[in-house]
Protein backbone atom coordinates (compact mmCIF):
# COMPACT_ATOMS: atom_id res chain seq x y z
CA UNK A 1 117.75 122.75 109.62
CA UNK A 2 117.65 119.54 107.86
CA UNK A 3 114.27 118.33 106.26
CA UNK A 4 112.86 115.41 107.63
CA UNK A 5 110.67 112.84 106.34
CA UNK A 6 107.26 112.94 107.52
CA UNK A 7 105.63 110.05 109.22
CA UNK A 8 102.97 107.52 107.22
CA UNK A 9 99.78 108.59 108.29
CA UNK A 10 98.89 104.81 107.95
CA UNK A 11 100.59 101.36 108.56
CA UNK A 12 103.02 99.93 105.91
CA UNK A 13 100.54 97.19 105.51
CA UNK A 14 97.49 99.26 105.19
CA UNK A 15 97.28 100.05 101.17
CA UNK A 16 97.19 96.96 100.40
CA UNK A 17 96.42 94.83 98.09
CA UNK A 18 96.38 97.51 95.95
CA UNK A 19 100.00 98.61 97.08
CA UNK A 20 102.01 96.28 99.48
CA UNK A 21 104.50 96.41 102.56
CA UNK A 22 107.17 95.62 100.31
CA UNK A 23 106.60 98.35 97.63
CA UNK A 24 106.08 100.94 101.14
CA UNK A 25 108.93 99.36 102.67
CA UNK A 26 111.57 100.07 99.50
CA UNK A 27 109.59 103.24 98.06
CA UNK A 28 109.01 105.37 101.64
CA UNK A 29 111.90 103.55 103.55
CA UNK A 30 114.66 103.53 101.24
CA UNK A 31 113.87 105.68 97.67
CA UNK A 32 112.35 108.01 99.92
CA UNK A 33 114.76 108.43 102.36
CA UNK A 34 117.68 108.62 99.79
CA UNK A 35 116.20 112.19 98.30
CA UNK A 36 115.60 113.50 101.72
CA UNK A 37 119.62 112.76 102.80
CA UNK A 38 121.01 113.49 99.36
CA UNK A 39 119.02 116.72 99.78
CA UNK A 40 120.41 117.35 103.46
CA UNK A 41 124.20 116.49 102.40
CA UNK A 42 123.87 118.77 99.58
CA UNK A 43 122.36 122.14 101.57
CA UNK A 44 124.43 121.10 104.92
CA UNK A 45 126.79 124.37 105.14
CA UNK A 46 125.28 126.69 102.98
CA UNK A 47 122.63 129.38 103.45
CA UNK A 48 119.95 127.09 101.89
CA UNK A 49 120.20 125.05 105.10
CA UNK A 50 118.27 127.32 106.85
CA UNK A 51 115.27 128.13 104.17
CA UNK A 52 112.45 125.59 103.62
CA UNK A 53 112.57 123.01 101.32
CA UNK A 54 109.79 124.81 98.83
CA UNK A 55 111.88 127.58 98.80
CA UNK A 56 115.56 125.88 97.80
CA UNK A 57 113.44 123.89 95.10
CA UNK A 58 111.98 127.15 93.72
CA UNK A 59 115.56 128.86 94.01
CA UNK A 60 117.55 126.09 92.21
CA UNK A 61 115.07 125.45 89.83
CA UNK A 62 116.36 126.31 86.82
CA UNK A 63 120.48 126.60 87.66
CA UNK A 64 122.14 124.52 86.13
CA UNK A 65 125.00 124.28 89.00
CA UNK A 66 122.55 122.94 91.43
CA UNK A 67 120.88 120.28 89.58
CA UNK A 68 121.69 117.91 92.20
CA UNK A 69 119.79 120.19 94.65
CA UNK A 70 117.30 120.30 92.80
CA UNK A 71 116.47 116.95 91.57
CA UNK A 72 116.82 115.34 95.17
CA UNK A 73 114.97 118.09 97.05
CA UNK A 74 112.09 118.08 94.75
CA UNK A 75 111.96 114.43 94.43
CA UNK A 76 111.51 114.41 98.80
CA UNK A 77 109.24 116.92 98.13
CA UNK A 78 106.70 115.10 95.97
CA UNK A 79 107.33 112.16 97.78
CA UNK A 80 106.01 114.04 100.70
CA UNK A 81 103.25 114.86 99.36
CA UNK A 82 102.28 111.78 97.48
CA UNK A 83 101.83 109.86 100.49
CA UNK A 84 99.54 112.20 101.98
CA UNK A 85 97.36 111.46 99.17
CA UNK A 86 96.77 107.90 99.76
CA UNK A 87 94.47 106.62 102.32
CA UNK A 88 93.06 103.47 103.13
CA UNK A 89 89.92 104.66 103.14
CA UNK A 90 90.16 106.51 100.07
CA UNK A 91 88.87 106.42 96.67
CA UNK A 92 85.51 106.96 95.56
CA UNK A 93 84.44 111.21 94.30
CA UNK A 94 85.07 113.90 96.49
CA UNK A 95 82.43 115.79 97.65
CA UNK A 96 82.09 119.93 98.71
CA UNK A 97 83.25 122.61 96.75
CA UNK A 98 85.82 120.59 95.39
CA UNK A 99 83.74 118.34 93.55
CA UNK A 100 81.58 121.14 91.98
CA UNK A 101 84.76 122.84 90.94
CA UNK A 102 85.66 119.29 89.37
CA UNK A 103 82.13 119.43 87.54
CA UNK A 104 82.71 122.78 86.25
CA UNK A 105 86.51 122.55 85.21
CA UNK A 106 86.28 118.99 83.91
CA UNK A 107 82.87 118.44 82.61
CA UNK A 108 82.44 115.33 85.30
CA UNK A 109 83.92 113.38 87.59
CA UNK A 110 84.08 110.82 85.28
CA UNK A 111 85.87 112.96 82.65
CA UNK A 112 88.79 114.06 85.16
CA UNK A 113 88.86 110.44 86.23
CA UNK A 114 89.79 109.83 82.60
CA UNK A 115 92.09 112.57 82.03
CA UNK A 116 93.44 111.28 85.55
CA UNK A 117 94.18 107.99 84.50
CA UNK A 118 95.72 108.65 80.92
CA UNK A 119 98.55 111.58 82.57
CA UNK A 120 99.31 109.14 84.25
CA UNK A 121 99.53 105.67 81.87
CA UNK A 122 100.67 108.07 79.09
CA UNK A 123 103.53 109.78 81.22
CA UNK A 124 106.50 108.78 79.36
CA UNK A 125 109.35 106.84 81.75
CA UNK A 126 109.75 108.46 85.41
CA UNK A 127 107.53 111.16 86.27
CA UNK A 128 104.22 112.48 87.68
CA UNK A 129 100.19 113.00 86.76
CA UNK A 130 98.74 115.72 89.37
CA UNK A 131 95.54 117.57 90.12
CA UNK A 132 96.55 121.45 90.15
CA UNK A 133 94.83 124.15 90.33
CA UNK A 134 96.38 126.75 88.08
CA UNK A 135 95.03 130.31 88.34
CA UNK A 136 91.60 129.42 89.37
CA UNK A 137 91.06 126.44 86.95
CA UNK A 138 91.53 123.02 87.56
CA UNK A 139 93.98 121.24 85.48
CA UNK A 140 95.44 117.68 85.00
CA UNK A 141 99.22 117.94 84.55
CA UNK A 142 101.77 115.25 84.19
CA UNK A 143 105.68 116.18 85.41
CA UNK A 144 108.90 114.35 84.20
CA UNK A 145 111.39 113.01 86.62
CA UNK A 146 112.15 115.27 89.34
CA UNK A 147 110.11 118.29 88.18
CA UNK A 148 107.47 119.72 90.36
CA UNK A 149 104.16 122.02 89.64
CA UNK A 150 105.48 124.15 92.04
CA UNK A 151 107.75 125.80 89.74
CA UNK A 152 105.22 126.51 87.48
CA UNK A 153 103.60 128.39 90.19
CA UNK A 154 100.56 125.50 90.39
CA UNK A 155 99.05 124.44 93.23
CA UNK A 156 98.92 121.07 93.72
CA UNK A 157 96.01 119.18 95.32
CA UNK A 158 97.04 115.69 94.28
CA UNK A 159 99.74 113.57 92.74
CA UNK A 160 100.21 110.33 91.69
CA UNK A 161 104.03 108.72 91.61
CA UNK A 162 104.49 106.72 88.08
CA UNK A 163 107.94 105.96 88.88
CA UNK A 164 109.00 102.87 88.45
CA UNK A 165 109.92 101.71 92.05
CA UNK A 166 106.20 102.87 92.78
CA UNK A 167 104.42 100.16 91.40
CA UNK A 168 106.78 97.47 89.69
CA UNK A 169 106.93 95.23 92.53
CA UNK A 170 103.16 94.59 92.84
CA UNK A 171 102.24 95.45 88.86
CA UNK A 172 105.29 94.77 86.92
CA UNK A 173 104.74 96.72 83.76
CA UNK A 174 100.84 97.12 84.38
CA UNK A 175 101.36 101.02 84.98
CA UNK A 176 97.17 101.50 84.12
CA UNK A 177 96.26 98.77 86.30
CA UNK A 178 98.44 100.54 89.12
CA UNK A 179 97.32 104.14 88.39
CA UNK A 180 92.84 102.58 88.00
CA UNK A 181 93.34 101.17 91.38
CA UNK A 182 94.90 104.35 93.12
CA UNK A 183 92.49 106.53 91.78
CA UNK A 184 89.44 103.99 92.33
CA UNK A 185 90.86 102.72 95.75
CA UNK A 186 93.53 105.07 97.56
CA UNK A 187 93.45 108.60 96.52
CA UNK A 188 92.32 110.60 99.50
CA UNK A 189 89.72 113.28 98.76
CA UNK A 190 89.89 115.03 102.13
CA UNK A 191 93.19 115.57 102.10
CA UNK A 192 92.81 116.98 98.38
CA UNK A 193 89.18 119.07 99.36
CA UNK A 194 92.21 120.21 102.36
CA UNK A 195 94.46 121.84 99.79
CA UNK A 196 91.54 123.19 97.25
CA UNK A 197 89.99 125.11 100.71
CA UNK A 198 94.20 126.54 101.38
CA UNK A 199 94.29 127.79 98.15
CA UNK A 200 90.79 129.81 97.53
């Protein structure tokens, strides 16, 4: 039961300019792709074939012996579900119950925006800045390389990839300029508001 990669909801050429078909073209198309088949090669033959990738990443996570496992499958994983949190249309403040819980947890929108931005400029190398919610409360969280809220039992309700191959093509070593114009451009509140509402 190999895991495949989900479609773009969007065109390569649709983020930009604040990410470009190039940088969607390498990142989803060939970084992408690489965790999702070193994931499949690695679980091919063995009874973590047949469980979901959520569950392997959440069995492996802390075995030594299956490192590999781990590190690719969680790595498709967020990939996953970092594209689903991009839109073309995105940006601006989310609005519902997920912007009053925002208000209450954060202060303001402005203050998560902040605490947002500096996970993510402040991450150090490869890694991740997400939006969790974390028994009840939410929390701004920043991940290193492969590693995943999931394990922490966190949900997540948006990430933002500060890899490298993310953003070097179109920012070079600007990482804040990268991470302002995701948040302020790209980040996609209903699909966020979508996994605040599946987890209350």
């Amino acid at each position: 039961m190999a895991y495949t990669q989900p479609a773009l909801a969007y065109a390569e050429t649709a983020l930009e300019p604040h990410i470009s078909a190039k940088t969607i073209s390498f990142h989803y198309g060939k970084h992408h792709v690489a965790y999702i088949n070193n994931y499949n090669n690695l679980v091919a033959g063995t009874p973590m074939d047949s469980q979901s990738i959520e569950e392997v990443i959440l069995a492996v996570a802390n075995d030594p012996q299956k490192v590999g496992i781990f590190n690719n499958g969680a790595q498709a994983w967020n990939h996953s579900f970092y594209w689903n949190c991009l839109s073309p249309n995105g940006g601006g403040t989310p609005t519902g119950p997920l912007a009053a819980k925002i208000d209450a947890d954060f202060g303001s929108f402005e203050k998560f925006r902040e605490e947002l931005k500096n996970a993510a400029t402040t991450q150090f190398g490869s890694g991740w800045a997400w939006l969790v919610l974390d028994n009840g409360t939410l929390k701004v969280v920043k991940t290193g390389n492969a590693q995943t809220p999931l394990t922490g039992g966190q949900v997540p309700i948006l990430t933002i990839d500060v890899w490298e191959h993310a953003y070097y093509l179109d920012y070079q070593n600007r990482r804040p300029d990268y991470v302002s114009a995701i948040i302020d451009n790209l980040l996609d509140w209903e699909f966020a508001a979508r996994n605040f509402a599946a987890a209350n």
